[in-house]
PDB file of N, CA and C in Angstrom:
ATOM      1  N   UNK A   1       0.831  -1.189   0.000  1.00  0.00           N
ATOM      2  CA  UNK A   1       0.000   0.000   0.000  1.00  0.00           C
ATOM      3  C   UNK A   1       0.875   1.252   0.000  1.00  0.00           C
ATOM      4  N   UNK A   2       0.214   1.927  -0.190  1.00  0.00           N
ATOM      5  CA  UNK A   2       1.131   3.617  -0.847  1.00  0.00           C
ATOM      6  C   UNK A   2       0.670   4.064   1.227  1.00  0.00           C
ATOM      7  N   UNK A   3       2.236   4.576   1.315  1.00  0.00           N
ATOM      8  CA  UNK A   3       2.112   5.639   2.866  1.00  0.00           C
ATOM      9  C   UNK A   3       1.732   6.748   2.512  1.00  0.00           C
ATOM     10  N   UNK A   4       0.947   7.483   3.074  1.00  0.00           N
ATOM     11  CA  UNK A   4       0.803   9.071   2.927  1.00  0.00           C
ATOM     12  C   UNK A   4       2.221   9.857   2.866  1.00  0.00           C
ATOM     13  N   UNK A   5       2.373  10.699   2.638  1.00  0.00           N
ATOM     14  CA  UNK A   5       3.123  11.999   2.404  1.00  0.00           C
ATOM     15  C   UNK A   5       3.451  12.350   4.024  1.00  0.00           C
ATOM     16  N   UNK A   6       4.682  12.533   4.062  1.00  0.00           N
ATOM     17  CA  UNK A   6       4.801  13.092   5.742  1.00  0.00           C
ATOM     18  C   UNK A   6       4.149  14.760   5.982  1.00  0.00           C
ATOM     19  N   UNK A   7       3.822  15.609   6.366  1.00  0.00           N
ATOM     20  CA  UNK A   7       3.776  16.822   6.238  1.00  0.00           C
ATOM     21  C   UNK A   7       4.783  17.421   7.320  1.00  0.00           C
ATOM     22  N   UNK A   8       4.881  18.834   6.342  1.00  0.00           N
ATOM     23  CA  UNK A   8       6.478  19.237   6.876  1.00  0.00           C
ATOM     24  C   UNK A   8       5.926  20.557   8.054  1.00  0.00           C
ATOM     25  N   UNK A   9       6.795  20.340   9.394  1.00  0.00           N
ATOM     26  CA  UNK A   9       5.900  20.918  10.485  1.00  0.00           C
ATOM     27  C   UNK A   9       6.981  22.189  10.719  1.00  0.00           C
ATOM     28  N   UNK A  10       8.195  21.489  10.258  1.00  0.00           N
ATOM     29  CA  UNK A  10       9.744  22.694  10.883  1.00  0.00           C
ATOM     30  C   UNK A  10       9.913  23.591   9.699  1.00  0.00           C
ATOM     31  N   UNK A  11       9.986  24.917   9.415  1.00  0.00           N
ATOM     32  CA  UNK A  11      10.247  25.884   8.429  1.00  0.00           C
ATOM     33  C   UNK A  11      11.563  26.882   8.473  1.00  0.00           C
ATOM     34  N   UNK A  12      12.310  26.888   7.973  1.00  0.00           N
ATOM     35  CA  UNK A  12      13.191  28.021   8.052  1.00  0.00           C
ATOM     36  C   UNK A  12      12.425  29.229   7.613  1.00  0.00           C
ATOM     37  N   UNK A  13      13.136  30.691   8.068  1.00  0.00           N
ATOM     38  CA  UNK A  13      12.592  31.802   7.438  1.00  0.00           C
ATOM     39  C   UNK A  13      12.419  32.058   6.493  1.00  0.00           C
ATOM     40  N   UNK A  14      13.438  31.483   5.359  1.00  0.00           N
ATOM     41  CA  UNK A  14      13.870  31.689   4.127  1.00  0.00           C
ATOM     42  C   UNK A  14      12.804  30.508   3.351  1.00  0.00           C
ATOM     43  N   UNK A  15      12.594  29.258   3.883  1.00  0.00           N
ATOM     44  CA  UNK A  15      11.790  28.541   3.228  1.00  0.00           C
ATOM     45  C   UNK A  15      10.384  28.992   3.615  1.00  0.00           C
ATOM     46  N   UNK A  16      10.241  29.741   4.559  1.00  0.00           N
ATOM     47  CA  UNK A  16       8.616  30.107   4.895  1.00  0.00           C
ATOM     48  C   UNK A  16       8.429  31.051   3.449  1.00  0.00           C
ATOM     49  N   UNK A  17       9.139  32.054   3.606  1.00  0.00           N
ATOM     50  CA  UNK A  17       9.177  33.153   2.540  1.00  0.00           C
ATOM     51  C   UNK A  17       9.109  32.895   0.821  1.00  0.00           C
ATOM     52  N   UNK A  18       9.846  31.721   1.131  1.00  0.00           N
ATOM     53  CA  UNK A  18       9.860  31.425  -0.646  1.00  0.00           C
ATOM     54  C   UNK A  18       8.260  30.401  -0.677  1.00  0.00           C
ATOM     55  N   UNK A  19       7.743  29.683  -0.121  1.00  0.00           N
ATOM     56  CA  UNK A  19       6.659  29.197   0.317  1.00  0.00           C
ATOM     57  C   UNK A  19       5.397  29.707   0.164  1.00  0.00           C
ATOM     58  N   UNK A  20       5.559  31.161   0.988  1.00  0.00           N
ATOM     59  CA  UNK A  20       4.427  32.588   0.756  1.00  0.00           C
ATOM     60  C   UNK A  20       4.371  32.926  -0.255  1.00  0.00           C
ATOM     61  N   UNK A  21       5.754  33.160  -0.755  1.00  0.00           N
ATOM     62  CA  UNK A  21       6.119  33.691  -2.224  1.00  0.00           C
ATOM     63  C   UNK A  21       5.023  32.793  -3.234  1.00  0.00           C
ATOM     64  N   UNK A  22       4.858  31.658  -2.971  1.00  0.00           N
ATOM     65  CA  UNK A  22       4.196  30.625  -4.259  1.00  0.00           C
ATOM     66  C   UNK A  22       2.947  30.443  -3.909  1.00  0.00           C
ATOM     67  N   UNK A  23       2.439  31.101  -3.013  1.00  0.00           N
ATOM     68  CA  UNK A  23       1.262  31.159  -2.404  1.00  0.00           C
ATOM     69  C   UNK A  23       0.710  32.559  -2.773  1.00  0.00           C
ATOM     70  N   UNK A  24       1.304  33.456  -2.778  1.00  0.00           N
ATOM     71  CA  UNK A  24       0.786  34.617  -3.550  1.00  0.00           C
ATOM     72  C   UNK A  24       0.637  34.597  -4.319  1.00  0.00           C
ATOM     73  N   UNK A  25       1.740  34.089  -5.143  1.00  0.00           N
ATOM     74  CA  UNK A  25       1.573  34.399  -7.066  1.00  0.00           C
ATOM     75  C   UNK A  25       0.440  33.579  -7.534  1.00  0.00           C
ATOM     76  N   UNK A  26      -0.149  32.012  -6.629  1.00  0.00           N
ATOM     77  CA  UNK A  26      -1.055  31.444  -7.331  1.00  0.00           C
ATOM     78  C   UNK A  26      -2.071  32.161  -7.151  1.00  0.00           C
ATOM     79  N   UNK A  27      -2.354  32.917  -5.436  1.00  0.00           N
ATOM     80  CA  UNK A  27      -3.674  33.460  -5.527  1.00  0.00           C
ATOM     81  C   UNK A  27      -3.982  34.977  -6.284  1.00  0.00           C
ATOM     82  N   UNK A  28      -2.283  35.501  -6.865  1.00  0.00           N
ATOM     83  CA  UNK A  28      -3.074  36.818  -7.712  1.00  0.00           C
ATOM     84  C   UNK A  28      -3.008  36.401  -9.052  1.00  0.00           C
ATOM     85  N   UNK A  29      -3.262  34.880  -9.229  1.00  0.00           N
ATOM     86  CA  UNK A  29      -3.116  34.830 -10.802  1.00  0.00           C
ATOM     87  C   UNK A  29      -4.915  34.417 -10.759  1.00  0.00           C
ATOM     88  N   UNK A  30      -5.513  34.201  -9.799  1.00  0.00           N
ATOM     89  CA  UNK A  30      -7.282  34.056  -9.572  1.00  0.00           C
ATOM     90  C   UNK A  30      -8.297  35.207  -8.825  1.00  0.00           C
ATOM     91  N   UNK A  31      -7.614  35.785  -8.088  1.00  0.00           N
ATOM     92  CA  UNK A  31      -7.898  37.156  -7.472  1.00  0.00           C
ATOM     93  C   UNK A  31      -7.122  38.010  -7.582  1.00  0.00           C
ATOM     94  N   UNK A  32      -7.930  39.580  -7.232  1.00  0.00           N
ATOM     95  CA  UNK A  32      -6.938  40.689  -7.407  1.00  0.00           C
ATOM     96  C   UNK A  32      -5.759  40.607  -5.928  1.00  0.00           C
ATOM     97  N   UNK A  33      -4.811  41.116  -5.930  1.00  0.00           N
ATOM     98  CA  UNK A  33      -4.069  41.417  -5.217  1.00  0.00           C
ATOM     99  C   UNK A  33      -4.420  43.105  -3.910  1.00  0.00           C
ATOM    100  N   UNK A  34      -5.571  43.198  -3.834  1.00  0.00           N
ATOM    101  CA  UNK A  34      -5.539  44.305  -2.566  1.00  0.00           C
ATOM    102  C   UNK A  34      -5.390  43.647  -1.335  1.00  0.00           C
ATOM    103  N   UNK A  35      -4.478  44.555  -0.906  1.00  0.00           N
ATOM    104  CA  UNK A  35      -4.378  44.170   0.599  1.00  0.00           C
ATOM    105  C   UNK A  35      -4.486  44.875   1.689  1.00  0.00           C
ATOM    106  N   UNK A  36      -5.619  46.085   1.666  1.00  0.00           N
ATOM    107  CA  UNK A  36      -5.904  46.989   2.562  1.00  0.00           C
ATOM    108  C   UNK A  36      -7.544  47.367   1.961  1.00  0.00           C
ATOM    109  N   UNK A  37      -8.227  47.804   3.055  1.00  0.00           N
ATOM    110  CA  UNK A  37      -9.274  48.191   2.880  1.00  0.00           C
ATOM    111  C   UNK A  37      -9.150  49.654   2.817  1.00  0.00           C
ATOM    112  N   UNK A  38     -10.008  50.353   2.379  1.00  0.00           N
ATOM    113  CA  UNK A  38      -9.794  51.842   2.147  1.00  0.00           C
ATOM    114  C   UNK A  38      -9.843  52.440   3.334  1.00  0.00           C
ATOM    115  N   UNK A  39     -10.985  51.978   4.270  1.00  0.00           N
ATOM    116  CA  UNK A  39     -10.951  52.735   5.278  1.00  0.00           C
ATOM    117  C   UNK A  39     -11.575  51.778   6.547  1.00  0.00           C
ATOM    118  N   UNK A  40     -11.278  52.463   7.556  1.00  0.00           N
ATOM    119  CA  UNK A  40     -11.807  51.611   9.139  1.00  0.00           C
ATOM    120  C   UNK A  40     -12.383  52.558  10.083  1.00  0.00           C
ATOM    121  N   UNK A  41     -12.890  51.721  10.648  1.00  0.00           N
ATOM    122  CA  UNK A  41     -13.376  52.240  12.177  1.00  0.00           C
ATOM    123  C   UNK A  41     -11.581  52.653  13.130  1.00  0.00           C
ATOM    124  N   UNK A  42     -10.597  51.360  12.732  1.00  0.00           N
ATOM    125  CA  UNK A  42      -9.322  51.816  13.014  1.00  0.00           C
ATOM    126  C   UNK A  42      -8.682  52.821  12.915  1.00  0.00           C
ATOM    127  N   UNK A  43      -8.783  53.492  11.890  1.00  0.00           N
ATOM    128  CA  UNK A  43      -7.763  54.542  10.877  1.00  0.00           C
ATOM    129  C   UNK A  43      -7.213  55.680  11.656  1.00  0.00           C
ATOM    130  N   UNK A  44      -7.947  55.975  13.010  1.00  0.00           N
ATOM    131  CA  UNK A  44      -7.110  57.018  13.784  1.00  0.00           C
ATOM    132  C   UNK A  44      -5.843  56.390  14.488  1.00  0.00           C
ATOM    133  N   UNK A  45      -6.041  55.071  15.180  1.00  0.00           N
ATOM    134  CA  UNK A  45      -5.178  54.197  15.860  1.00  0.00           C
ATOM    135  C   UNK A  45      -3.749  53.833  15.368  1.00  0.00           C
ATOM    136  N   UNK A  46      -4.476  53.162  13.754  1.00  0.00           N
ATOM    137  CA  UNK A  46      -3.437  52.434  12.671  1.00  0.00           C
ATOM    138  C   UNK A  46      -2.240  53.922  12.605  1.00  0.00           C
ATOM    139  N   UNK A  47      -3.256  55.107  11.635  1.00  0.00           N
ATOM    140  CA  UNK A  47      -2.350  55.609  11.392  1.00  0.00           C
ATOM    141  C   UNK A  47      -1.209  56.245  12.282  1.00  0.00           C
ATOM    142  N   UNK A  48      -1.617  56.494  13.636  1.00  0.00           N
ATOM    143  CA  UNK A  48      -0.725  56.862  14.862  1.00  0.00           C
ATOM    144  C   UNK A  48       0.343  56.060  15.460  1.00  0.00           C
ATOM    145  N   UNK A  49      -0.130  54.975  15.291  1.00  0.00           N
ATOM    146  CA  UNK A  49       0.780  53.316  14.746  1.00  0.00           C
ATOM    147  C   UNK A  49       2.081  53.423  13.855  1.00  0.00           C
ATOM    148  N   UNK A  50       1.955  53.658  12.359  1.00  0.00           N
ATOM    149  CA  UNK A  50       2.312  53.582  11.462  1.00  0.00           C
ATOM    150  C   UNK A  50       2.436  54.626  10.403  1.00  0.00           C
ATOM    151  N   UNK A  51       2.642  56.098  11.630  1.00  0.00           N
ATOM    152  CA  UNK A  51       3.596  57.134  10.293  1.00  0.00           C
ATOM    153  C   UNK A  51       2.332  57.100   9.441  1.00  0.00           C
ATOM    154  N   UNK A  52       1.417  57.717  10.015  1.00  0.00           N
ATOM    155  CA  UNK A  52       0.350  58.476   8.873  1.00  0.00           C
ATOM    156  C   UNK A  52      -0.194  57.153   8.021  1.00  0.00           C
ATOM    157  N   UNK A  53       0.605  56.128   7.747  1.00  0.00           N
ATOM    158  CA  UNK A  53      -0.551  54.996   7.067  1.00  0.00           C
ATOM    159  C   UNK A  53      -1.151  54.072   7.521  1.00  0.00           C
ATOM    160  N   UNK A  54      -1.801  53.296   7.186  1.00  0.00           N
ATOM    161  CA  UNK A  54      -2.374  52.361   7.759  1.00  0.00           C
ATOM    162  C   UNK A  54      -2.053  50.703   8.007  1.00  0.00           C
ATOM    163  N   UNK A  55      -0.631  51.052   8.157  1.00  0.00           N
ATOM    164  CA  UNK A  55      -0.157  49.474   7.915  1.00  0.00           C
ATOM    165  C   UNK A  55       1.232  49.243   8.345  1.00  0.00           C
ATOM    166  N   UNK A  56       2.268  48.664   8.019  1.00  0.00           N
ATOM    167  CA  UNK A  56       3.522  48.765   8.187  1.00  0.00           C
ATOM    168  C   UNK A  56       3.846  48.932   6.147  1.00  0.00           C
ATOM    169  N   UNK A  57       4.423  49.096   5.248  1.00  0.00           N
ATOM    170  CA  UNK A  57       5.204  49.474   4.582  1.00  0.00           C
ATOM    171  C   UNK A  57       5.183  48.358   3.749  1.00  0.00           C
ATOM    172  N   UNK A  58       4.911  47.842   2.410  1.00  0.00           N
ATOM    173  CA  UNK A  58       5.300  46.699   2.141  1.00  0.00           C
ATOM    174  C   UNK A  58       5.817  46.693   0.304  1.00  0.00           C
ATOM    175  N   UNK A  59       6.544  47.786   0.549  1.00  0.00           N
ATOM    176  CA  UNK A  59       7.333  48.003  -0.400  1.00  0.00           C
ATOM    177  C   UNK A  59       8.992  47.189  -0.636  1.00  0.00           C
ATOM    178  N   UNK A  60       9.717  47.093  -1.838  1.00  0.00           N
ATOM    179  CA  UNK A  60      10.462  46.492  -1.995  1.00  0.00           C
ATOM    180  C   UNK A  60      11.495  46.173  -0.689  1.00  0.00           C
ATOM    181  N   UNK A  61      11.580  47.466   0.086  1.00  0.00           N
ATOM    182  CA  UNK A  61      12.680  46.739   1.051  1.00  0.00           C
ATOM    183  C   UNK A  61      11.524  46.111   2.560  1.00  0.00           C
ATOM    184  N   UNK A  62      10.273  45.776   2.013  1.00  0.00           N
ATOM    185  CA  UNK A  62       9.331  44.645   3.692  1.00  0.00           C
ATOM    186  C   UNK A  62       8.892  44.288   2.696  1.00  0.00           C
ATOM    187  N   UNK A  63       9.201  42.925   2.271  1.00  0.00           N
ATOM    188  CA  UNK A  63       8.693  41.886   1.602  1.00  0.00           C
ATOM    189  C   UNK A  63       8.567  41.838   0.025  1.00  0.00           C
ATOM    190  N   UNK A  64       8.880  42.691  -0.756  1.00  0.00           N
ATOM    191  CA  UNK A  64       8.848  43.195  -1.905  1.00  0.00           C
ATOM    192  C   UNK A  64       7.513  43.348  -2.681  1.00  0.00           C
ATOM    193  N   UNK A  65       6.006  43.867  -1.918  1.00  0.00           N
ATOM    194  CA  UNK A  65       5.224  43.884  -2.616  1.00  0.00           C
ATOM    195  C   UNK A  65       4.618  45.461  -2.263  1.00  0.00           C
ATOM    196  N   UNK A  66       4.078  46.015  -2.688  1.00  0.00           N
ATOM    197  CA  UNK A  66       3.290  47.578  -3.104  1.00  0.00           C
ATOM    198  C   UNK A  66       2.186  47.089  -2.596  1.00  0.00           C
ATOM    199  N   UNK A  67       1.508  47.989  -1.575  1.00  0.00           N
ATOM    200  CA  UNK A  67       0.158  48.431  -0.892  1.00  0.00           C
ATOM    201  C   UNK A  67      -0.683  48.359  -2.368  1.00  0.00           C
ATOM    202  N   UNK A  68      -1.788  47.690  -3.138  1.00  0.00           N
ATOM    203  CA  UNK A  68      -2.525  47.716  -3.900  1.00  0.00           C
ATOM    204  C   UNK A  68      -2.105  47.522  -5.583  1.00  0.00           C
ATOM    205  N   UNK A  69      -0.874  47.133  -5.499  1.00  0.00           N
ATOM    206  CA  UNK A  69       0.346  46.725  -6.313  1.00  0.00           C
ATOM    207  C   UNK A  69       0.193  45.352  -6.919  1.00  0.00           C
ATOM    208  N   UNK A  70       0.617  44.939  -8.101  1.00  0.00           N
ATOM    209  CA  UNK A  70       0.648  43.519  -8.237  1.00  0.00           C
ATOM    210  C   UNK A  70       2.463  43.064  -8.511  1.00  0.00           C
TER     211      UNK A  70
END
């Protein structure tokens, strides 16, 4: 009989990341890529948080992707 597949429980950072990485690209090749809502009940909090925006930064140098960006 065929064993199941072990599933893998331990991740390095670098393999989490390249992992996410292939997990994004499949889901913006079926959905759009937004990743912020325009606005919140939050938005006074966030932005006092986070330097006037609403998020942390996720431009090329945090993770290499653009706020509403593909």
């Amino acid at each position: 009989m065929n064993s199941a597949p072990v599933l893998k429980t331990a991740w390095t950072w670098e393999e989490w990341q390249a992992s996410r990485a292939a997990r994004r690209a499949a889901a913006d090749r079926v959905a759009p890529s937004e990743l912020r809502r325009r606005e919140s009940s939050s938005d006074r909090r966030l932005r006092a948080a986070f330097k006037g925006e609403r998020g942390p930064a996720f431009g090329h140098g945090a993770g290499g992707r653009v706020a509403g960006g593909r």
